[in-house]
PDB file of N, CA and C in Angstrom:
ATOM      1  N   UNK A   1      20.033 -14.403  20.000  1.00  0.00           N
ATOM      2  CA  UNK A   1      18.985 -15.040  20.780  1.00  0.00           C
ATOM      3  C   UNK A   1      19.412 -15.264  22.228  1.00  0.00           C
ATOM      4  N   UNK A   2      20.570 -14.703  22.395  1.00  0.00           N
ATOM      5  CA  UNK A   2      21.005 -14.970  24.156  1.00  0.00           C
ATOM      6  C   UNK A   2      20.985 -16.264  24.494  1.00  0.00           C
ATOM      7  N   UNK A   3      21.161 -17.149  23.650  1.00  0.00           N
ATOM      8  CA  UNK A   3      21.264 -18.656  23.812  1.00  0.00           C
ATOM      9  C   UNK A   3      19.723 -19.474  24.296  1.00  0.00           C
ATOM     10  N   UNK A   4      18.506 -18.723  24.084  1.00  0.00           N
ATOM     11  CA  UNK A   4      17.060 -19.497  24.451  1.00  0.00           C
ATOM     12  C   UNK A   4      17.112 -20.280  23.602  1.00  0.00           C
ATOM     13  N   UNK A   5      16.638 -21.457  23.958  1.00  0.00           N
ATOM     14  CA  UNK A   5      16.584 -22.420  22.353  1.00  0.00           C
ATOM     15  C   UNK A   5      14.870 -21.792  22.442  1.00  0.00           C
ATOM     16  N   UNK A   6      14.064 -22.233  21.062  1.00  0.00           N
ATOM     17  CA  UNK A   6      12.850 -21.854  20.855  1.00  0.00           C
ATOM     18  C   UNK A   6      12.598 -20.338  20.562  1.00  0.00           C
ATOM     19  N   UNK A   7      13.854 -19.314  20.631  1.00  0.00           N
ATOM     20  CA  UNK A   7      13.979 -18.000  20.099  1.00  0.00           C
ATOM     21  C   UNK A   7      14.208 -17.623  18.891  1.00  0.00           C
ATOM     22  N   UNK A   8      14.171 -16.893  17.540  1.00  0.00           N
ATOM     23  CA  UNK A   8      14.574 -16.693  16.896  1.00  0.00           C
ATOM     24  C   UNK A   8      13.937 -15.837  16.185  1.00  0.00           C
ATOM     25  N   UNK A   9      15.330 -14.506  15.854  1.00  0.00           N
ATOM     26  CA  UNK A   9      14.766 -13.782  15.240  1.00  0.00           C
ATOM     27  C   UNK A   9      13.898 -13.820  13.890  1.00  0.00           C
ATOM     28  N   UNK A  10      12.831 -12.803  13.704  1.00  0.00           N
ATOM     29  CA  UNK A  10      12.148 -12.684  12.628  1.00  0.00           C
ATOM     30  C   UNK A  10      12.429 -11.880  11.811  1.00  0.00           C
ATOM     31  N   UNK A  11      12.508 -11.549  10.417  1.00  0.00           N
ATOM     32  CA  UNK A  11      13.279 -10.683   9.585  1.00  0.00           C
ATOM     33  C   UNK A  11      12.015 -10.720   8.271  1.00  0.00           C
ATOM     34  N   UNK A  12      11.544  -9.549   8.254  1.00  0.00           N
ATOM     35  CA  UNK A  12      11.101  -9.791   6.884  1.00  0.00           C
ATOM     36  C   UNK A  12      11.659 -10.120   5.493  1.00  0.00           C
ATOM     37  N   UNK A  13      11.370 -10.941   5.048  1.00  0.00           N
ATOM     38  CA  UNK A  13      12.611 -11.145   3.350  1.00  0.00           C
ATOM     39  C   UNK A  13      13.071 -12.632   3.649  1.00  0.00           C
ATOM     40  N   UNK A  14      13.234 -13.488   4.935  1.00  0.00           N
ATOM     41  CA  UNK A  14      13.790 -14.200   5.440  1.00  0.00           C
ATOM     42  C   UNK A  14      12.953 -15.561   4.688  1.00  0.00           C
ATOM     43  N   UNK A  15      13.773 -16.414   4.167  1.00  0.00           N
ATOM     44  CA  UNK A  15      13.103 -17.972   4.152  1.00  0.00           C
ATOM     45  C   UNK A  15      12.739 -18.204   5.194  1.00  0.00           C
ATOM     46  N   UNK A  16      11.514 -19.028   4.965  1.00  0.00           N
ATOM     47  CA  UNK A  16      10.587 -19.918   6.637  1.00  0.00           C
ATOM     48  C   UNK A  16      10.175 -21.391   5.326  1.00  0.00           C
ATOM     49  N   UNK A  17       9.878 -22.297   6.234  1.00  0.00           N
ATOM     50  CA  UNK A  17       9.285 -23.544   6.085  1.00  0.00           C
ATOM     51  C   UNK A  17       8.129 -23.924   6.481  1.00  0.00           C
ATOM     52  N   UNK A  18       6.948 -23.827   6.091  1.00  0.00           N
ATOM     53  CA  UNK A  18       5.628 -24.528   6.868  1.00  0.00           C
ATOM     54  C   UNK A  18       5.653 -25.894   7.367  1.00  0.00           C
ATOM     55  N   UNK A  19       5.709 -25.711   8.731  1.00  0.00           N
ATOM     56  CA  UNK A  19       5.618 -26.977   9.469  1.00  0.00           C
ATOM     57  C   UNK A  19       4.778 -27.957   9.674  1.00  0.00           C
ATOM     58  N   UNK A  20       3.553 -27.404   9.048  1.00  0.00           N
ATOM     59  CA  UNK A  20       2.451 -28.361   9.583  1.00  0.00           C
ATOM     60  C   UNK A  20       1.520 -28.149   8.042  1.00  0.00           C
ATOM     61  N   UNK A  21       0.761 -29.304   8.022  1.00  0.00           N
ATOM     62  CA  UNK A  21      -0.422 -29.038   6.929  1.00  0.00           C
ATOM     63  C   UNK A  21      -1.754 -28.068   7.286  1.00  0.00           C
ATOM     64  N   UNK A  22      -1.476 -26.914   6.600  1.00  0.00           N
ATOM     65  CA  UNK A  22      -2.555 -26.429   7.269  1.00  0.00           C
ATOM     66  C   UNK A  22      -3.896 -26.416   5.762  1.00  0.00           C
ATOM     67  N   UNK A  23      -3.568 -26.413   4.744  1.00  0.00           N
ATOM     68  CA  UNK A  23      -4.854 -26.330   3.509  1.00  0.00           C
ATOM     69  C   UNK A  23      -3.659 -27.378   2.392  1.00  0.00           C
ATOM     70  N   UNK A  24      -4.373 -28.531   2.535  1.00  0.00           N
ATOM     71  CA  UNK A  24      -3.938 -29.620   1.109  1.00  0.00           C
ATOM     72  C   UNK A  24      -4.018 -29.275   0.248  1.00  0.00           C
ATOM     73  N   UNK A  25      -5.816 -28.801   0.371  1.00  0.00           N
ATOM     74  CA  UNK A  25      -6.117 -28.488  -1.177  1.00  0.00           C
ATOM     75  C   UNK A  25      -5.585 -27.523  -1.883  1.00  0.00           C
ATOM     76  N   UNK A  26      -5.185 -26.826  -0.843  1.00  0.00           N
ATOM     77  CA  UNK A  26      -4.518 -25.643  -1.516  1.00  0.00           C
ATOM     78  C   UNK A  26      -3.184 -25.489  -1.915  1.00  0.00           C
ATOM     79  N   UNK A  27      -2.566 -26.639  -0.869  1.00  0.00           N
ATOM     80  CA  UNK A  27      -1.143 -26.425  -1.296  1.00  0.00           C
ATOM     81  C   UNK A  27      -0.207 -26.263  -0.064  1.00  0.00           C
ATOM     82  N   UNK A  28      -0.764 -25.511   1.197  1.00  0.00           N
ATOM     83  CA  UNK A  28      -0.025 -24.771   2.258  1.00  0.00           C
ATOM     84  C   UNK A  28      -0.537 -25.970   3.009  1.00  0.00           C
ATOM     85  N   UNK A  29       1.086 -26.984   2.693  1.00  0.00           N
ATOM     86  CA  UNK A  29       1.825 -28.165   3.499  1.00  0.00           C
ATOM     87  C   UNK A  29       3.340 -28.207   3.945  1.00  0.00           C
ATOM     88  N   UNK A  30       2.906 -29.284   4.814  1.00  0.00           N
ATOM     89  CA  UNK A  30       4.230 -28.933   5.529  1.00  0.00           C
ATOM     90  C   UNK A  30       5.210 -29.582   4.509  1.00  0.00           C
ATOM     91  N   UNK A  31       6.461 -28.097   4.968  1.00  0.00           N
ATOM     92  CA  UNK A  31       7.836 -28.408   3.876  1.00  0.00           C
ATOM     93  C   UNK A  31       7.556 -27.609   3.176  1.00  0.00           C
ATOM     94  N   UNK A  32       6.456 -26.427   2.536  1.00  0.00           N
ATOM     95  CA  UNK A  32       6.260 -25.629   1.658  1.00  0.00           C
ATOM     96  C   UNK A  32       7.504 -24.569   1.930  1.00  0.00           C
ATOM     97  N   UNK A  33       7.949 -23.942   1.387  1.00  0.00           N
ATOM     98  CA  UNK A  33       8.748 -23.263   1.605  1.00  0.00           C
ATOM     99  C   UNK A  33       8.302 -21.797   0.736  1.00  0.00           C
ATOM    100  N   UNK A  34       8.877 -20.914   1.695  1.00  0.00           N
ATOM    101  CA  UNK A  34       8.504 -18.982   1.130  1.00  0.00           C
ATOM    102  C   UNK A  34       8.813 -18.382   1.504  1.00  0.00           C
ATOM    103  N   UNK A  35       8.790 -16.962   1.683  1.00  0.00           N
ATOM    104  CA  UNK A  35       9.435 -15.655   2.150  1.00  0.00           C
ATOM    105  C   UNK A  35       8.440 -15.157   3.009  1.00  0.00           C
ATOM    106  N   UNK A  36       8.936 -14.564   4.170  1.00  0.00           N
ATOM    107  CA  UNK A  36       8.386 -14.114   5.112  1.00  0.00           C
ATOM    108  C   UNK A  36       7.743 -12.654   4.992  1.00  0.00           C
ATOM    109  N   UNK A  37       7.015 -12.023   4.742  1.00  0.00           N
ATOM    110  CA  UNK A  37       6.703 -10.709   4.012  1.00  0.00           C
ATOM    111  C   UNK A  37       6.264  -9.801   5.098  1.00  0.00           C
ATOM    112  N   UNK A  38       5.241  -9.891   6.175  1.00  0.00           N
ATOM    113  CA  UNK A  38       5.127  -9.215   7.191  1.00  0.00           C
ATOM    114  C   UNK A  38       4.503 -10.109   9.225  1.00  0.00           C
ATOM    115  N   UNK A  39       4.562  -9.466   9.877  1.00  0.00           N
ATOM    116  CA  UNK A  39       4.084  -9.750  10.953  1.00  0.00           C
ATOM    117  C   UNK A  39       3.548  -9.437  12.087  1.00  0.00           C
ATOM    118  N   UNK A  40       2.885  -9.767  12.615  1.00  0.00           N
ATOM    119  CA  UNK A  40       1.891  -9.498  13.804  1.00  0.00           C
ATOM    120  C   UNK A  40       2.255  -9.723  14.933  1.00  0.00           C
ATOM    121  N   UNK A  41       2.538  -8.806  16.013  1.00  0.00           N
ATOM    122  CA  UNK A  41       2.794  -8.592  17.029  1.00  0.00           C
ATOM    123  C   UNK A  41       1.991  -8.722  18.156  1.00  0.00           C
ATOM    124  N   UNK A  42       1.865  -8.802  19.749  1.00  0.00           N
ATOM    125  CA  UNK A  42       1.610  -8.644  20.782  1.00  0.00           C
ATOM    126  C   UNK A  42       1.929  -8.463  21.693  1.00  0.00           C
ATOM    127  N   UNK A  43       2.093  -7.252  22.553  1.00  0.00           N
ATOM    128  CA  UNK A  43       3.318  -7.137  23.625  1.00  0.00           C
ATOM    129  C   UNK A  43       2.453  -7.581  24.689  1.00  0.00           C
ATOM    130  N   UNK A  44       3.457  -7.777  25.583  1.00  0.00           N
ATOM    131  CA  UNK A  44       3.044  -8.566  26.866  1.00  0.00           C
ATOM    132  C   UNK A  44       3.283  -7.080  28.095  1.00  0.00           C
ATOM    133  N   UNK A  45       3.053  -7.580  29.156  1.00  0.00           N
ATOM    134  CA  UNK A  45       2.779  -6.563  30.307  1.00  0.00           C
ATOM    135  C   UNK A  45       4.849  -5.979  30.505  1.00  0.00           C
ATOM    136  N   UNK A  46       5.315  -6.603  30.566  1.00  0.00           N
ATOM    137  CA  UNK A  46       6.884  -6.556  30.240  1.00  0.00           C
ATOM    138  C   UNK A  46       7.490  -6.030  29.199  1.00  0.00           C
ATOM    139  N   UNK A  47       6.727  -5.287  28.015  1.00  0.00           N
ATOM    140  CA  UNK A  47       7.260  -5.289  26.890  1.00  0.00           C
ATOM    141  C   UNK A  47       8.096  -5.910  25.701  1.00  0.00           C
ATOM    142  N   UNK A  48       7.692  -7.235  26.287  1.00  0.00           N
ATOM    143  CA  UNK A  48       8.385  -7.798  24.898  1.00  0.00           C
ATOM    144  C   UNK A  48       6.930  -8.294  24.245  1.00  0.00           C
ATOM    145  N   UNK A  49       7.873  -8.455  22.554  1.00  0.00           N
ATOM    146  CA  UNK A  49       6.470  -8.814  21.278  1.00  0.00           C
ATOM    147  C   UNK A  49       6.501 -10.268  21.353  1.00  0.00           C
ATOM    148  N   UNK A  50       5.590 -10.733  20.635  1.00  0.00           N
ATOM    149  CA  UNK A  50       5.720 -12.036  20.535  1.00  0.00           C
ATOM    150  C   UNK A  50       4.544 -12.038  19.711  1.00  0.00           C
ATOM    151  N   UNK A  51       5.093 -12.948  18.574  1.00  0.00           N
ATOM    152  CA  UNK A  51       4.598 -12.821  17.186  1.00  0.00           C
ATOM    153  C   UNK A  51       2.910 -13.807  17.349  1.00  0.00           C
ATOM    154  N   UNK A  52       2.282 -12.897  16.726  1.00  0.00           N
ATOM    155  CA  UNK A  52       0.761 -13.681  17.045  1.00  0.00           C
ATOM    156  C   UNK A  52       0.536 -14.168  15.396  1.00  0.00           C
ATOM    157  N   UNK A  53       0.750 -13.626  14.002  1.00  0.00           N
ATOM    158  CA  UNK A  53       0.264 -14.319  12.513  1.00  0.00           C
ATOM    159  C   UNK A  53       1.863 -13.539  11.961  1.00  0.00           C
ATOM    160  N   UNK A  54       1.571 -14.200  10.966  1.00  0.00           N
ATOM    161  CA  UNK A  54       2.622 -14.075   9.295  1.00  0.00           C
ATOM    162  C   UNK A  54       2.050 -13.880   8.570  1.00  0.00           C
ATOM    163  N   UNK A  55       2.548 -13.428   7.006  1.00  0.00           N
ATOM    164  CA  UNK A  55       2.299 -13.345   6.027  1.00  0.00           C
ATOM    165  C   UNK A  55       3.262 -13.723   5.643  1.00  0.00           C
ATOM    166  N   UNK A  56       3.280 -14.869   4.510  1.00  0.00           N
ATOM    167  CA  UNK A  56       3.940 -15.549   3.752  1.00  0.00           C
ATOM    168  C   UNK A  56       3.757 -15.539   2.183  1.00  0.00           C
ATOM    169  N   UNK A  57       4.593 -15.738   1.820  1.00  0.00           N
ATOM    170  CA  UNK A  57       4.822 -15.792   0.126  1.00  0.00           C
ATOM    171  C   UNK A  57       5.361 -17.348  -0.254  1.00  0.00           C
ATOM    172  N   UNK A  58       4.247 -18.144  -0.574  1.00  0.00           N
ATOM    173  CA  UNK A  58       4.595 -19.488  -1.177  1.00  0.00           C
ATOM    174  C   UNK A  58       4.726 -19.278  -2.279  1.00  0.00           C
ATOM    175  N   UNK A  59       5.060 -19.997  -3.273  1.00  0.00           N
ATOM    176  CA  UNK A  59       5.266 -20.174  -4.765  1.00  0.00           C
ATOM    177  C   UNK A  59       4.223 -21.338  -5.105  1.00  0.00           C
ATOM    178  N   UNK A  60       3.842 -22.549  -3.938  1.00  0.00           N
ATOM    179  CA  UNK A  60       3.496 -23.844  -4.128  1.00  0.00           C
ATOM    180  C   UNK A  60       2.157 -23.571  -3.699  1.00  0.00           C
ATOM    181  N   UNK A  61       1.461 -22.582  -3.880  1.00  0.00           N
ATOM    182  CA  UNK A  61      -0.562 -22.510  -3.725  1.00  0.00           C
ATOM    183  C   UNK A  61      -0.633 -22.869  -4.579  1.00  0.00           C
ATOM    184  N   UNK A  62      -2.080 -23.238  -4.743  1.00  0.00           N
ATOM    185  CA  UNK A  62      -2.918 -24.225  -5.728  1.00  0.00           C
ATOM    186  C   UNK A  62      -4.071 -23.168  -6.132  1.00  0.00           C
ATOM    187  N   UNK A  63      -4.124 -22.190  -5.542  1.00  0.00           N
ATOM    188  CA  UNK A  63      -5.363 -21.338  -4.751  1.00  0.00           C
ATOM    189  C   UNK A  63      -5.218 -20.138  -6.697  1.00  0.00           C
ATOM    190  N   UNK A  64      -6.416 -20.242  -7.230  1.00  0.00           N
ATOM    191  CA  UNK A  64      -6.615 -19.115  -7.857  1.00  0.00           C
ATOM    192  C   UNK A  64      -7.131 -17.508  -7.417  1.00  0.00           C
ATOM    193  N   UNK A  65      -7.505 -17.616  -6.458  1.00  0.00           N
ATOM    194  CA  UNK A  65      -7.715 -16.024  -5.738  1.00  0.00           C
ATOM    195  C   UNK A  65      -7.402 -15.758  -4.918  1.00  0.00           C
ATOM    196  N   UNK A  66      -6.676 -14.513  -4.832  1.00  0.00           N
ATOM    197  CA  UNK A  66      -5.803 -14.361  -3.491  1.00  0.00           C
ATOM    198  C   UNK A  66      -7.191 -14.671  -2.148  1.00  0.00           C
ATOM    199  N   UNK A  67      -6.883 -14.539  -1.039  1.00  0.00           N
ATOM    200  CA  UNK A  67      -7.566 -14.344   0.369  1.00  0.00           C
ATOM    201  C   UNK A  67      -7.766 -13.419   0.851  1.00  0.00           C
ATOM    202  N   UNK A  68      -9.508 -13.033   0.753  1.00  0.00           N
ATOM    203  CA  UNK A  68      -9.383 -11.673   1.310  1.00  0.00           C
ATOM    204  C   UNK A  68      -8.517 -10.524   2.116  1.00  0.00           C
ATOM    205  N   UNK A  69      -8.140  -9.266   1.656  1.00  0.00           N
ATOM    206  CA  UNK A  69      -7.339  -8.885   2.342  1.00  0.00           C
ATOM    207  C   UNK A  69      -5.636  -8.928   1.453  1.00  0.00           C
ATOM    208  N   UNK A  70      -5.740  -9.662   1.045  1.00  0.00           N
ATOM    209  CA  UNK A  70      -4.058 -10.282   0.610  1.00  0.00           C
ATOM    210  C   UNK A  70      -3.687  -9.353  -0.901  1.00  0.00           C
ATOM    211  N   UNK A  71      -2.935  -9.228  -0.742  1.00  0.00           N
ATOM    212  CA  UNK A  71      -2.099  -8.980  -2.059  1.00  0.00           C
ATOM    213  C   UNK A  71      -1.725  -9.608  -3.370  1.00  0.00           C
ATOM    214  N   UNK A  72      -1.852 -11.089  -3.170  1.00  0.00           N
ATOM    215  CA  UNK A  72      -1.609 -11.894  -4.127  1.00  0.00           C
ATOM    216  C   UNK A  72      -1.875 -13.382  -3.886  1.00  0.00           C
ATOM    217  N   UNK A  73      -2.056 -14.333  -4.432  1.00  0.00           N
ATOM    218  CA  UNK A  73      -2.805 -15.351  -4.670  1.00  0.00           C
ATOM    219  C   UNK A  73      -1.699 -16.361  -3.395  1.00  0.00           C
ATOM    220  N   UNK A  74      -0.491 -15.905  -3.489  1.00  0.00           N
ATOM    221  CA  UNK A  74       0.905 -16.581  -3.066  1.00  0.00           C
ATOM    222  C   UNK A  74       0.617 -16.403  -1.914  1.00  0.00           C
ATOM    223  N   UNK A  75       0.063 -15.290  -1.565  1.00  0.00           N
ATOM    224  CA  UNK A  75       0.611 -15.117  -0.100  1.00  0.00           C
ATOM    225  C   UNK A  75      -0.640 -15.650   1.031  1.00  0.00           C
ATOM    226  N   UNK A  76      -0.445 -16.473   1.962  1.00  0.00           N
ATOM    227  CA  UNK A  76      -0.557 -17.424   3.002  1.00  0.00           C
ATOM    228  C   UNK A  76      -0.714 -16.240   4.958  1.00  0.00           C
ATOM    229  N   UNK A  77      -1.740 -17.103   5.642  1.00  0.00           N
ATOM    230  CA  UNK A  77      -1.661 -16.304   6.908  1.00  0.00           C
ATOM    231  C   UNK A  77      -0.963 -17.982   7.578  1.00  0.00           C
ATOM    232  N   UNK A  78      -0.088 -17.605   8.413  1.00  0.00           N
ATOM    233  CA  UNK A  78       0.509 -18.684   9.778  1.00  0.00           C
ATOM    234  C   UNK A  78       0.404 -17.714  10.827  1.00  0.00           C
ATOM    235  N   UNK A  79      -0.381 -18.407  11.788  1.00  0.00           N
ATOM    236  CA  UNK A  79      -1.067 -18.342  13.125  1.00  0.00           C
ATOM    237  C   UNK A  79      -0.138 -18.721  14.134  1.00  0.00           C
ATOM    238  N   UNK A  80      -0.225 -18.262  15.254  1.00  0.00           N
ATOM    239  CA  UNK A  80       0.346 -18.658  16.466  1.00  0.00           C
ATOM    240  C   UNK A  80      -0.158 -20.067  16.799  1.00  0.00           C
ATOM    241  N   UNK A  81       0.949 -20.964  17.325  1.00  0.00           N
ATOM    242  CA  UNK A  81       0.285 -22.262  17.433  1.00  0.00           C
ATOM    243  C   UNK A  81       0.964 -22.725  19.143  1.00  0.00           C
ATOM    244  N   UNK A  82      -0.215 -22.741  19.881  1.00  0.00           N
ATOM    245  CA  UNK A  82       0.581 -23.625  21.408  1.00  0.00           C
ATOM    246  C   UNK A  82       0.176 -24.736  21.343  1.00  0.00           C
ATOM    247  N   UNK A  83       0.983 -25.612  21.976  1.00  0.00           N
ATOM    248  CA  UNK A  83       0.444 -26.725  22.482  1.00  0.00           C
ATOM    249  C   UNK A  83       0.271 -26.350  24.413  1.00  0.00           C
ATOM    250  N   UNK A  84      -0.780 -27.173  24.789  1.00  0.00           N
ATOM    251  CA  UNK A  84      -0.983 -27.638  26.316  1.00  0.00           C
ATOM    252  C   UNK A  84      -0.687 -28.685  26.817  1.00  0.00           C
ATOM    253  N   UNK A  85       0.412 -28.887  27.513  1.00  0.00           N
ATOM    254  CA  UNK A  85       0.280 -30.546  28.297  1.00  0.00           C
ATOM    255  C   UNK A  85       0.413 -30.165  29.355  1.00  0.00           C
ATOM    256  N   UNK A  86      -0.866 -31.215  30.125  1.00  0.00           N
ATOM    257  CA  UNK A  86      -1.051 -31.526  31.723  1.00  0.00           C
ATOM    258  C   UNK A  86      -0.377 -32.933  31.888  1.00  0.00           C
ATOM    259  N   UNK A  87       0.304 -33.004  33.159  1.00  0.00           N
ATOM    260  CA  UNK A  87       0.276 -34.398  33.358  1.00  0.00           C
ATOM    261  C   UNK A  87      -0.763 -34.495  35.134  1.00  0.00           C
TER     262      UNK A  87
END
């Protein structure tokens, strides 16, 4: 990572942690833990990527049908998330 803090490589196969609550009912809360399975890219005018969604593999869904598109009931989309602060 060339020492950036806030860098880090992405690896498919890799443990990740869901940070935030994104579906209760379903299960995909923060602390869920899963395997990273694929990812979504966006290059910038400079050529570097910078990851725009995931595909994840929880074990801890609640969810009986996968999500359109998906492969299996387990597997989860994580979104790019910014925050904005003005002062």
């Amino acid at each position: 990572t060339n020492q950036r803090l806030g860098r880090i490589p992405l690896v498919i196969g890799m443990p990740v942690i869901i940070t935030q609550n994104f579906d209760v009912h379903a299960g995909i809360v923060n602390g869920s833990q899963g395997i990273l399975k694929s990812i979504r890219y966006k290059v910038d005018e400079q050529g570097h990527r910078h990851a725009i969604s995931c595909v994840i593999t929880l074990s801890t869904t609640n969810t009986t049908e996968p999500l359109p598109y998906m492969d299996s009931k387990d597997d989860v989309v994580a979104l790019e998330d910014k925050v904005s602060l003005s002062f």
